[in-house]
N, C-alpha and C. Protein backbone atom coordinates (compact mmCIF):
# COMPACT_ATOMS: atom_id res chain seq x y z
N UNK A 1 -90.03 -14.29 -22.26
CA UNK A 1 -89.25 -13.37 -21.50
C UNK A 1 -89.60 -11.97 -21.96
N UNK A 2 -90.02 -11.18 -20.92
CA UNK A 2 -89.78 -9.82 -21.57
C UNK A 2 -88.84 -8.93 -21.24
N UNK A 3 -89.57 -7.71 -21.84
CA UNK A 3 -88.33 -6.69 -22.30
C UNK A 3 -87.14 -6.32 -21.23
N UNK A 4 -88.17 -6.42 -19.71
CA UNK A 4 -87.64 -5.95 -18.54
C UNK A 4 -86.74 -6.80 -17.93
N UNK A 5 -87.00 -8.25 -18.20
CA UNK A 5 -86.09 -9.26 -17.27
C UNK A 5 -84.71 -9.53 -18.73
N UNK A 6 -84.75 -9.23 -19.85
CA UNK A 6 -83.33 -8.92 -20.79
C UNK A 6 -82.70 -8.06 -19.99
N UNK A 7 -83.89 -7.03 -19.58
CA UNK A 7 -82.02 -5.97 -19.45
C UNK A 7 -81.73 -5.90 -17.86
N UNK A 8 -82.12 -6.82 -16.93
CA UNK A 8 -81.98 -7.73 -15.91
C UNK A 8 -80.90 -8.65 -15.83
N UNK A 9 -81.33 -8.98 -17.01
CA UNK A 9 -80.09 -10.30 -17.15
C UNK A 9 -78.60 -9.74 -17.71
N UNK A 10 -79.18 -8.75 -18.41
CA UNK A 10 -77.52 -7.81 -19.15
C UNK A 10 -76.97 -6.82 -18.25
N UNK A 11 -78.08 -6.64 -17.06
CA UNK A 11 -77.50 -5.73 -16.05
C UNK A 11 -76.72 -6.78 -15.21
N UNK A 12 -77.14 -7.85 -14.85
CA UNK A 12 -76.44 -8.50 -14.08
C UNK A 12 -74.71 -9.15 -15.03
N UNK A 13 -75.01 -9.66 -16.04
CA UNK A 13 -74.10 -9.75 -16.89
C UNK A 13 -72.84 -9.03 -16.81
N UNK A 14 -73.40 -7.68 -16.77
CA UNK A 14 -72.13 -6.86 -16.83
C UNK A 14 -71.92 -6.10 -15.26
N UNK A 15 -72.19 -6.71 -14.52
CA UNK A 15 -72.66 -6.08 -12.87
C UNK A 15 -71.25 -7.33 -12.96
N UNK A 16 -71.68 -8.37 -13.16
CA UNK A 16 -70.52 -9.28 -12.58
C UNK A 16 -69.58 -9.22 -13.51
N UNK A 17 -69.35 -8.66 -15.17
CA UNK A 17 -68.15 -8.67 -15.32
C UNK A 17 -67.32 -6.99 -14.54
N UNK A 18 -68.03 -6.25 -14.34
CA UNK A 18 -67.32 -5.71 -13.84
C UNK A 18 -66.74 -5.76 -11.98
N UNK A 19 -67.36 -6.53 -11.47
CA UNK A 19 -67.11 -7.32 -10.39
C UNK A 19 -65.72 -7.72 -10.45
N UNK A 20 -65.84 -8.96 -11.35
CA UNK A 20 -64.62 -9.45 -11.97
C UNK A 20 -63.65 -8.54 -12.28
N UNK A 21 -63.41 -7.69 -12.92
CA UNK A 21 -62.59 -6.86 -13.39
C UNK A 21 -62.17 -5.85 -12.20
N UNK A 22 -62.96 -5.54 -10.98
CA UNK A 22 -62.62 -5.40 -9.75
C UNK A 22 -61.71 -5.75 -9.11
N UNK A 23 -62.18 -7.52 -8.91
CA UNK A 23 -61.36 -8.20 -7.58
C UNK A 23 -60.04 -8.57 -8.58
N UNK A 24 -60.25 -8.61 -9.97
CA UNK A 24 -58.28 -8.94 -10.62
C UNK A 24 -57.92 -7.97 -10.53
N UNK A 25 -57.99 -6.62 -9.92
CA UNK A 25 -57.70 -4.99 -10.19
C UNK A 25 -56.88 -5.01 -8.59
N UNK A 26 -57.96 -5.23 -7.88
CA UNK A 26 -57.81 -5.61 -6.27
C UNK A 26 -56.70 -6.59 -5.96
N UNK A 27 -56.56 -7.48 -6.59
CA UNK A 27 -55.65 -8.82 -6.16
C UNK A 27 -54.40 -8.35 -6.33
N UNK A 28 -54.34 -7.79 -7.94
CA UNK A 28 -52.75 -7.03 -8.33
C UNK A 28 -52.56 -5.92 -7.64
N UNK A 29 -53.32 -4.97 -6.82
CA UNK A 29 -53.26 -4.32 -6.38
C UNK A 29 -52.42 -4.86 -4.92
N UNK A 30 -52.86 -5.43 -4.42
CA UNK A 30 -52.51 -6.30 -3.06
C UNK A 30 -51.34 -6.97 -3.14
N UNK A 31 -50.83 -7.83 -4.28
CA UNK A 31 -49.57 -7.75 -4.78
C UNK A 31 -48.41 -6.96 -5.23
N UNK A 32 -49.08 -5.66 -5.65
CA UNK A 32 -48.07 -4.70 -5.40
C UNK A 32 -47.80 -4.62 -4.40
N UNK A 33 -48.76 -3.88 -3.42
CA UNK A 33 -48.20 -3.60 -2.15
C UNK A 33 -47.68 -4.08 -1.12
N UNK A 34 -47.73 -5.58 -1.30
CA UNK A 34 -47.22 -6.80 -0.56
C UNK A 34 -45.44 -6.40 -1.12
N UNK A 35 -45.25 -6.53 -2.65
CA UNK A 35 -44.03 -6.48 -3.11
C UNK A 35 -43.32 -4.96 -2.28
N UNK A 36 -43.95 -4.10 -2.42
CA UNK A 36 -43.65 -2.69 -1.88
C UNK A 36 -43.14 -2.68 -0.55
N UNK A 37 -44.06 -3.18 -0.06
CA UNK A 37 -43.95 -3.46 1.62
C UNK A 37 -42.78 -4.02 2.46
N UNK A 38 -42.28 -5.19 1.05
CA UNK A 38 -41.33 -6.18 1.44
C UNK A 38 -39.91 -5.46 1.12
N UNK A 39 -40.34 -4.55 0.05
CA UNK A 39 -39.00 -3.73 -0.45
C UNK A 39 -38.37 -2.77 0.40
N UNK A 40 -39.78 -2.48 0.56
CA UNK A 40 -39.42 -1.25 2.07
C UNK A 40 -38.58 -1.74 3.00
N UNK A 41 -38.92 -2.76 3.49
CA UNK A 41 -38.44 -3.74 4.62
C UNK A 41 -36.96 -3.84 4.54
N UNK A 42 -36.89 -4.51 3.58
CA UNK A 42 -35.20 -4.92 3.22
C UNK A 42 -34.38 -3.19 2.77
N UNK A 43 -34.73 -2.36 2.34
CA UNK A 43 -34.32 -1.04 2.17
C UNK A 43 -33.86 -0.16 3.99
N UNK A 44 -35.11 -0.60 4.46
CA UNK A 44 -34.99 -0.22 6.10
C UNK A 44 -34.29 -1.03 6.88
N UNK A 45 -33.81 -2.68 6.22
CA UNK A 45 -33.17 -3.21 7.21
C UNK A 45 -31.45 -3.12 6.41
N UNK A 46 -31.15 -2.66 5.62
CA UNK A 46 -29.61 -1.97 4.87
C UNK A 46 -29.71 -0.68 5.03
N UNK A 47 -30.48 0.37 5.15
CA UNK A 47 -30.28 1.70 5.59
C UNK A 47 -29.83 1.91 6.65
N UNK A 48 -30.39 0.97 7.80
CA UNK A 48 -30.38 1.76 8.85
C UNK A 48 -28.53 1.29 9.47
N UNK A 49 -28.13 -0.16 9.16
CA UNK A 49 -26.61 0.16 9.62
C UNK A 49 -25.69 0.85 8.73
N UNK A 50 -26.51 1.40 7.64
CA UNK A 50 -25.57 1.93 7.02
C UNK A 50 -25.65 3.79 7.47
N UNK A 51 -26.45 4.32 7.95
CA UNK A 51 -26.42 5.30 8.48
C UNK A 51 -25.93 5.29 10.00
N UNK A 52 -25.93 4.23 10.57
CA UNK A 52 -25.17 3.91 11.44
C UNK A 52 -23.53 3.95 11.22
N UNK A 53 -23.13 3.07 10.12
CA UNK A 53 -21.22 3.30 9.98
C UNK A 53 -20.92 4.88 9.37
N UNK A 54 -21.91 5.34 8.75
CA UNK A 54 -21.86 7.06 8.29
C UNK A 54 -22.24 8.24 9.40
N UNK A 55 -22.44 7.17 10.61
CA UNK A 55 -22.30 8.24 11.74
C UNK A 55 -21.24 8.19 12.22
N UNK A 56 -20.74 6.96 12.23
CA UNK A 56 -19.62 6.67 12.99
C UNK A 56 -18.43 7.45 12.44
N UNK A 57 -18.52 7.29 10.97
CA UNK A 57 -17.49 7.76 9.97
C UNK A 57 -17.20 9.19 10.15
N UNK A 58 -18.36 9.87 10.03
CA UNK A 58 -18.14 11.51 10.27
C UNK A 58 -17.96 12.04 12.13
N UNK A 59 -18.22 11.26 12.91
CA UNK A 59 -18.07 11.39 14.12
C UNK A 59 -16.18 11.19 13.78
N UNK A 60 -15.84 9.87 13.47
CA UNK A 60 -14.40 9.98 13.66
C UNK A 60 -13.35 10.43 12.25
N UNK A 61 -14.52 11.03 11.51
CA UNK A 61 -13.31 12.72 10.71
C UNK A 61 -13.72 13.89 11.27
N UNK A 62 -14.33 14.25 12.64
CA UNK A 62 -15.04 15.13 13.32
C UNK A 62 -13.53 14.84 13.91
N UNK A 63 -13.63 13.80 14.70
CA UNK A 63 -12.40 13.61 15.66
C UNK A 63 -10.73 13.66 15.21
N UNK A 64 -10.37 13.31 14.01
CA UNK A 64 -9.54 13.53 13.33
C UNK A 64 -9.45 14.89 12.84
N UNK A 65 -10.45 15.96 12.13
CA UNK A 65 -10.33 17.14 11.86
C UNK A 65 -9.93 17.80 13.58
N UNK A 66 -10.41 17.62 14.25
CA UNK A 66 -9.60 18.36 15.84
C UNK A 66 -8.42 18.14 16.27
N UNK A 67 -7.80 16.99 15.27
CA UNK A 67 -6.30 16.60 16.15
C UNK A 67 -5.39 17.44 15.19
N UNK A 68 -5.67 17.06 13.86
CA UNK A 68 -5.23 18.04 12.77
C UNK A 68 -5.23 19.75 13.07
N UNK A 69 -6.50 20.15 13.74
CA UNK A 69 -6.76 22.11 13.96
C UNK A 69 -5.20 21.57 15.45
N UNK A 70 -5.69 20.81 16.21
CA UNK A 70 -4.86 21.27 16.83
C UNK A 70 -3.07 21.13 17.09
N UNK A 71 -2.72 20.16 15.89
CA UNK A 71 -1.32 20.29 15.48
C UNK A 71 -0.75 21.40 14.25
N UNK A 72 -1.59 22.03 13.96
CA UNK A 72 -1.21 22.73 12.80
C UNK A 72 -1.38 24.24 13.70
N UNK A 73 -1.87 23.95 15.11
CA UNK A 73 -1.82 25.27 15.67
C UNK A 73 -0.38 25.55 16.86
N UNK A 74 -0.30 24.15 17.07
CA UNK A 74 1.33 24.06 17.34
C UNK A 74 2.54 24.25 16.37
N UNK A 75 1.95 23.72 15.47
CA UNK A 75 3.13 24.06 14.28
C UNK A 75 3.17 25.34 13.95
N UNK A 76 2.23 26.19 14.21
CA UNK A 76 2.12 27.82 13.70
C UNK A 76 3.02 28.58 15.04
N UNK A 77 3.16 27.94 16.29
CA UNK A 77 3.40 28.17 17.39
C UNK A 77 4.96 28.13 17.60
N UNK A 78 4.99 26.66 16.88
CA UNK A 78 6.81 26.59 16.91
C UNK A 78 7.17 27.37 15.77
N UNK A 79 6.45 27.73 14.40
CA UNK A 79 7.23 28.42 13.69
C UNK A 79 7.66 29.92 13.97
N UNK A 80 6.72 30.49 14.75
CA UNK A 80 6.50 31.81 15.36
C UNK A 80 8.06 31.56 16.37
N UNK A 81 7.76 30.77 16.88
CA UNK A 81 8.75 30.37 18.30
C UNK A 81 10.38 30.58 17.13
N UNK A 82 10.17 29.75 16.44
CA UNK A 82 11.95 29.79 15.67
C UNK A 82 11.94 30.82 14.51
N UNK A 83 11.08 31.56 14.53
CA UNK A 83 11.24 33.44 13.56
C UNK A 83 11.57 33.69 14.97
N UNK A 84 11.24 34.21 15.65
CA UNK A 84 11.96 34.96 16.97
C UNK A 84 12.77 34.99 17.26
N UNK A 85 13.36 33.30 17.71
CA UNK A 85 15.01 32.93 18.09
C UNK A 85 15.87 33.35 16.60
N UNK A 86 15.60 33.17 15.19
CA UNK A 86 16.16 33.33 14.68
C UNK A 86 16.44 35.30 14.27
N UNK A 87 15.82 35.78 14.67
CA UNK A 87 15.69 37.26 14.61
C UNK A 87 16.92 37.94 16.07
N UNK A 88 16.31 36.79 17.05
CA UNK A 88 17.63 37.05 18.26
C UNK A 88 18.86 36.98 17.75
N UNK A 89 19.13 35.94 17.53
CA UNK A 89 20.43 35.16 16.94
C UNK A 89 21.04 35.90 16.09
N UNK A 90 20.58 36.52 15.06
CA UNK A 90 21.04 37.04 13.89
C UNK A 90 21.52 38.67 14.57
N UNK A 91 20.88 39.34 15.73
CA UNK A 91 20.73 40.41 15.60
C UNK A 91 21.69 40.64 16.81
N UNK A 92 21.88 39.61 17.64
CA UNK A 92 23.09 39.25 18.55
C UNK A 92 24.44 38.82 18.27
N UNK A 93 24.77 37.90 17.52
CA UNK A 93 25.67 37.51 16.85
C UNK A 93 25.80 38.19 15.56
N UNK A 94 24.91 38.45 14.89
CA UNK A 94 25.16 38.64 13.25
C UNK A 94 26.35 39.69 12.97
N UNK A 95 26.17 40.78 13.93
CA UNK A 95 27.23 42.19 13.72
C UNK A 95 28.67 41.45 14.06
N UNK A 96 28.83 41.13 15.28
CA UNK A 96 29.79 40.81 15.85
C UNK A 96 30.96 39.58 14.77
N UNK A 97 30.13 38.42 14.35
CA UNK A 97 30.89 37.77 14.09
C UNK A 97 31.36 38.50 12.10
N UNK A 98 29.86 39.10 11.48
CA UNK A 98 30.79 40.34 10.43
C UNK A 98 32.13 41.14 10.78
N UNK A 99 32.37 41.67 11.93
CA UNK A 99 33.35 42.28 12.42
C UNK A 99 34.71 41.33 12.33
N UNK A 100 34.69 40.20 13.30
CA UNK A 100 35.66 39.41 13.30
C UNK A 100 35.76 38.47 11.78
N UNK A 101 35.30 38.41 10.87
CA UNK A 101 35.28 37.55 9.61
C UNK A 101 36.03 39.15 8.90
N UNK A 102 35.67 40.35 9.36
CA UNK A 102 36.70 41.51 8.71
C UNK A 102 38.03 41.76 9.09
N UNK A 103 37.63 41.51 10.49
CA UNK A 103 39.70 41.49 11.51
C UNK A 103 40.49 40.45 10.87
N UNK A 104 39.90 39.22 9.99
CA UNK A 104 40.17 37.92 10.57
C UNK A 104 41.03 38.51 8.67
N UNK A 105 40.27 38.51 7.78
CA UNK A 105 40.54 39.20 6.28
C UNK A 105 41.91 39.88 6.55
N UNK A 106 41.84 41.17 7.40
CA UNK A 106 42.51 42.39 6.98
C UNK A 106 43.81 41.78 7.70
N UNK A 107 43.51 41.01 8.62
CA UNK A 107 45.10 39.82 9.56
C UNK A 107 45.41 39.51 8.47
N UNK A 108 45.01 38.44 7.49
CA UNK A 108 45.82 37.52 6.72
C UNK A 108 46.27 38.04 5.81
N UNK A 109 45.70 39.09 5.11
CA UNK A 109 46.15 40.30 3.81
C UNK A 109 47.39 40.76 4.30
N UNK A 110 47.19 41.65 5.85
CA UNK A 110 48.94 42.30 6.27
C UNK A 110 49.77 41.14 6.70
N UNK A 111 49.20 39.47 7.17
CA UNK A 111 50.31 38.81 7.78
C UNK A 111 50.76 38.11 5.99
N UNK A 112 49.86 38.15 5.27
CA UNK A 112 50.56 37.39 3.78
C UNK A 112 51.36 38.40 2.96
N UNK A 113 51.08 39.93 3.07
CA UNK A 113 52.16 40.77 2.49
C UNK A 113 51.47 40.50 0.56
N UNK A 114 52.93 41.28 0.53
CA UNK A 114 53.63 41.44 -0.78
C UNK A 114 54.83 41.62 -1.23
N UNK A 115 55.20 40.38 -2.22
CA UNK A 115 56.61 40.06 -2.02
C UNK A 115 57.37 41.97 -3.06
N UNK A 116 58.33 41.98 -2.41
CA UNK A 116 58.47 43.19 -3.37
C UNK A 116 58.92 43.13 -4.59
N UNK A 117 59.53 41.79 -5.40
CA UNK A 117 60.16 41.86 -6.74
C UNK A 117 58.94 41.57 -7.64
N UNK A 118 57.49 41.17 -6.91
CA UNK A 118 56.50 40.54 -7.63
C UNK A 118 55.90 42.35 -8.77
N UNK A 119 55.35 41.98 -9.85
CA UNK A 119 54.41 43.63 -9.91
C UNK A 119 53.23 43.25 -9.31
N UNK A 120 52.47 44.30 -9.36
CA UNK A 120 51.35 44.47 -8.60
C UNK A 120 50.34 44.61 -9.64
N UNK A 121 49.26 43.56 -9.96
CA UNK A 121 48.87 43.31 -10.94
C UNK A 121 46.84 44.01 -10.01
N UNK A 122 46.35 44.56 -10.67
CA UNK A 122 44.85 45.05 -10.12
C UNK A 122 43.63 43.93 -10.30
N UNK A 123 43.46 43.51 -9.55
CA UNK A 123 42.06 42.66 -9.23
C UNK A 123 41.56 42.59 -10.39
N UNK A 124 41.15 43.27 -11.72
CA UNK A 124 40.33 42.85 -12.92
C UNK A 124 41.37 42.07 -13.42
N UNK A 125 43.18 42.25 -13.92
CA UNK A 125 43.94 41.67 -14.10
C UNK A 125 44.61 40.24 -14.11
N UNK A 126 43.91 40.03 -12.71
CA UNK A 126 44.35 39.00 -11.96
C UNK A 126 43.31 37.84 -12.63
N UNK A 127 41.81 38.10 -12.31
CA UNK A 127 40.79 37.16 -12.39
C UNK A 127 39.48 37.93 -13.14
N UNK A 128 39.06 37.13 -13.55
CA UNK A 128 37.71 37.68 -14.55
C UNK A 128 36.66 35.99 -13.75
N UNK A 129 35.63 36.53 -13.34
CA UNK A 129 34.52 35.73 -13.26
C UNK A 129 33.82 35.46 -14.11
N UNK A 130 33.21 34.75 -14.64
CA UNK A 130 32.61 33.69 -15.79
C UNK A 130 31.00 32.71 -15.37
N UNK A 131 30.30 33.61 -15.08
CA UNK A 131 28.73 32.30 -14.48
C UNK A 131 29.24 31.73 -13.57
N UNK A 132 29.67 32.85 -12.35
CA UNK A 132 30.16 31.88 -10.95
C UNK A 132 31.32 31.26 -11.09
N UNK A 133 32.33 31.34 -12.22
CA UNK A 133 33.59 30.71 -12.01
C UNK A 133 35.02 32.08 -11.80
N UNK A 134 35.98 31.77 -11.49
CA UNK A 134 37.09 32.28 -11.61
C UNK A 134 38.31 32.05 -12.65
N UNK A 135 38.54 32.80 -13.81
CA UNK A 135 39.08 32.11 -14.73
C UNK A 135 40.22 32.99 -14.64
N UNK A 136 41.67 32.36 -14.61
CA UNK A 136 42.91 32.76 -14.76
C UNK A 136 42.73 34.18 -15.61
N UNK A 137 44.38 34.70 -15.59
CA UNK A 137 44.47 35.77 -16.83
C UNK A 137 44.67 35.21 -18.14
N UNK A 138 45.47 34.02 -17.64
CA UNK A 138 46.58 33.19 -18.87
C UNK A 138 45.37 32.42 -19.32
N UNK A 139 44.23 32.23 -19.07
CA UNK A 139 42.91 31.19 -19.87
C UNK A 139 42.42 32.48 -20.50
N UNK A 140 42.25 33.35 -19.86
CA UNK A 140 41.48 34.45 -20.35
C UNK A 140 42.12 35.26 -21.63
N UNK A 141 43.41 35.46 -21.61
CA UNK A 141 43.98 35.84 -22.46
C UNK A 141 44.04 34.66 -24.08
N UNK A 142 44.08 33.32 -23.57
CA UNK A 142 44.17 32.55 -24.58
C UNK A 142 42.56 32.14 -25.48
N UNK A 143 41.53 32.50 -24.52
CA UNK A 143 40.36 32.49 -24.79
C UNK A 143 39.80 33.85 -25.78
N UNK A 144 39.91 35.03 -25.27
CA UNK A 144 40.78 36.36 -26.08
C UNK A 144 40.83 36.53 -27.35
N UNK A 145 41.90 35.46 -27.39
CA UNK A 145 42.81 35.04 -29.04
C UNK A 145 42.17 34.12 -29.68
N UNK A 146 41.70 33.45 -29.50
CA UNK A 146 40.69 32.44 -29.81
C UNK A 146 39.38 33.74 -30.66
N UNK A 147 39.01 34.14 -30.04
CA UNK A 147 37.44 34.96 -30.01
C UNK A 147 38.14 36.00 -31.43
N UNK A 148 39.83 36.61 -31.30
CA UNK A 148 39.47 37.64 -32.13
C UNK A 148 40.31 36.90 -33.04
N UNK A 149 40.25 36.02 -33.19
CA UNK A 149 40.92 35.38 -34.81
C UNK A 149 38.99 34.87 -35.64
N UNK A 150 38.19 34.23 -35.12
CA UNK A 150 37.45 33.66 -35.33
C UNK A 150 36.73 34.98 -35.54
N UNK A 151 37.06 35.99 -35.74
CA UNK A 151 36.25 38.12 -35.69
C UNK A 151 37.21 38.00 -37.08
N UNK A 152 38.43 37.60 -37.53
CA UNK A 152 39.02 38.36 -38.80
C UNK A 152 38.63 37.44 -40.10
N UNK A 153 38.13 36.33 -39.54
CA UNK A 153 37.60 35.05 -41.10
C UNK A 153 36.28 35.87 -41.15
């Protein structure tokens, strides 16, 4: 054998291992994309009704956000509506029935009198208010005595 048909035989040698190392390169290759292909598939066949119920979904909070604009524009409508009537009301009645709640006072003061043997004791005398309450003279006075004994210990 000579020199020329060795490196013939080592060319072919490595001609076919890299052949080999080709078509197993090629095969896994073809198996990926088979796997890929199939993934795609099943990805495109769950995407697509699911962008389907997410149309549906925002179509009907599309439709729900319009029923909402348009009750909250009635409600702005009736509140407007009852500030008005209540601005009537107050500004029609309000004087008038102050007047008669004053006739109605100054009646029962002259029809209840004052007996004449009573004294005539002055409004601070009578009642002292307390955080919204009305407290006698006779509590107030005993409350008083209380406060300035507990001032001389």
């Amino acid at each position: 054998m000579s020199g020329g048909e060795v490196a013939g035989i080592l060319v072919a040698v490595f001609w076919a291992i890299l052949v080999s190392f080709l078509a197993v390169a090629l095969a896994r290759l073809a198996q990926t994309l088979r796997a890929t292909t199939k993934l795609v598939a099943d990805v495109t066949d769950q995407a697509v009704p699911l962008l389907a119920d997410a149309s549906a979904a925002v179509r009907s909070a599309q439709t729900q956000i319009d029923r909402v604009d348009a009750i909250a524009s009635d409600v702005q409508e009736v509140t407007s509506n009852a500030s008005a009537l209540s601005t009537t009301v107050a500004s029609t009645f309000g004087g008038p029935l102050v007047k008669v709640a004053a006739f109605g006072y100054g009646v029962r003061r002259a029809i209840g009198g004052r007996r004449e043997d009573a004294p005539v004791k002055s409004e601070r005398e009578r009642r002292t208010v307390i955080v919204g309450r009305t407290v006698s003279s006779a509590r107030r006075e005993k409350r008083n005595s209380r406060n300035n004994r507990g001032k001389k210990d």
